[in-house]
Protein backbone atom coordinates (compact mmCIF):
# COMPACT_ATOMS: atom_id res chain seq x y z
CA UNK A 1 7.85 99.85 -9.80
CA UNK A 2 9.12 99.94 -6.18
CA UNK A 3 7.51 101.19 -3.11
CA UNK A 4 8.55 104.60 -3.14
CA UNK A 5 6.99 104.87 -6.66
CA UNK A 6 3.73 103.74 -5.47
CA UNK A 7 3.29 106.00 -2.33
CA UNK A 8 4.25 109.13 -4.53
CA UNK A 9 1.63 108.23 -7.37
CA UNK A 10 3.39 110.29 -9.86
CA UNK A 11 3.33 113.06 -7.53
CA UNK A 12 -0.18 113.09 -6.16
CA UNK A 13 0.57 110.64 -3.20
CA UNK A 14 -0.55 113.43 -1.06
CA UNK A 15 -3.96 113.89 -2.23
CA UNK A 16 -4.73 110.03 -2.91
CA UNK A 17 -3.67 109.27 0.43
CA UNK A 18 -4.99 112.37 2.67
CA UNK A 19 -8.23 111.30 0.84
CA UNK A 20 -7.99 107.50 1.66
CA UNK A 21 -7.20 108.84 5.51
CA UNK A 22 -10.09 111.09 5.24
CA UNK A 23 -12.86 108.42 4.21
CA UNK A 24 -10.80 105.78 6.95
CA UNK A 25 -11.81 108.75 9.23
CA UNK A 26 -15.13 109.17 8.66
CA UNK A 27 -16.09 105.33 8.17
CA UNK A 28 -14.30 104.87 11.50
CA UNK A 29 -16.56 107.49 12.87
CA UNK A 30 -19.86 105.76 11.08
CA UNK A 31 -18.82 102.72 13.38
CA UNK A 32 -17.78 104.58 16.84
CA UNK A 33 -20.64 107.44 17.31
CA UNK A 34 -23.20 105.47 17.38
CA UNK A 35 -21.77 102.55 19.79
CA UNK A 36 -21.16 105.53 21.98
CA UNK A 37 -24.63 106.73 21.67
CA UNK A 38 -26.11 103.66 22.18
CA UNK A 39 -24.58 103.05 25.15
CA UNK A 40 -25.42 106.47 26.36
CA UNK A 41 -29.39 105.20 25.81
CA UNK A 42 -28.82 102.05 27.88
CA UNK A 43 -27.63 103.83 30.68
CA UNK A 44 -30.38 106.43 30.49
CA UNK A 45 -32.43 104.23 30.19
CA UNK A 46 -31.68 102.36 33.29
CA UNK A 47 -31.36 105.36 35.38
CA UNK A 48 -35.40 105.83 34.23
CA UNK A 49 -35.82 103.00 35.55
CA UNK A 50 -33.99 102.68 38.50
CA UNK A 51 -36.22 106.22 39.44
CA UNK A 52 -39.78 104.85 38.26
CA UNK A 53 -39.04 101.95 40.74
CA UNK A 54 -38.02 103.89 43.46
CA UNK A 55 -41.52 105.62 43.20
């Protein structure tokens, strides 16, 4: 077997690998979003404060 034998899969390379991009997407996402939201919170957060001790 060489390496152009395993990328093609008999033929449905295309569909194995879209899929493997596909769940490399979305556990990608899993990991990003919520950093991003999380950081979002802190600095909302801070603002809130930042106005509560201004009062």
């Amino acid at each position: 077997m060489n390496w152009a034998e395993f990328f093609t899969m008999g033929g449905y390379g295309k569909f194995i690998w879209s899929a493997y991009g596909a769940a490399a997407f979305i556990i990608i996402l899993n990991v990003v979003l919520p950093m991003r939201r999380h950081k979002k919170v802190l600095h909302m957060l801070r603002e809130l404060l930042k106005m509560k001790e201004r009062e």
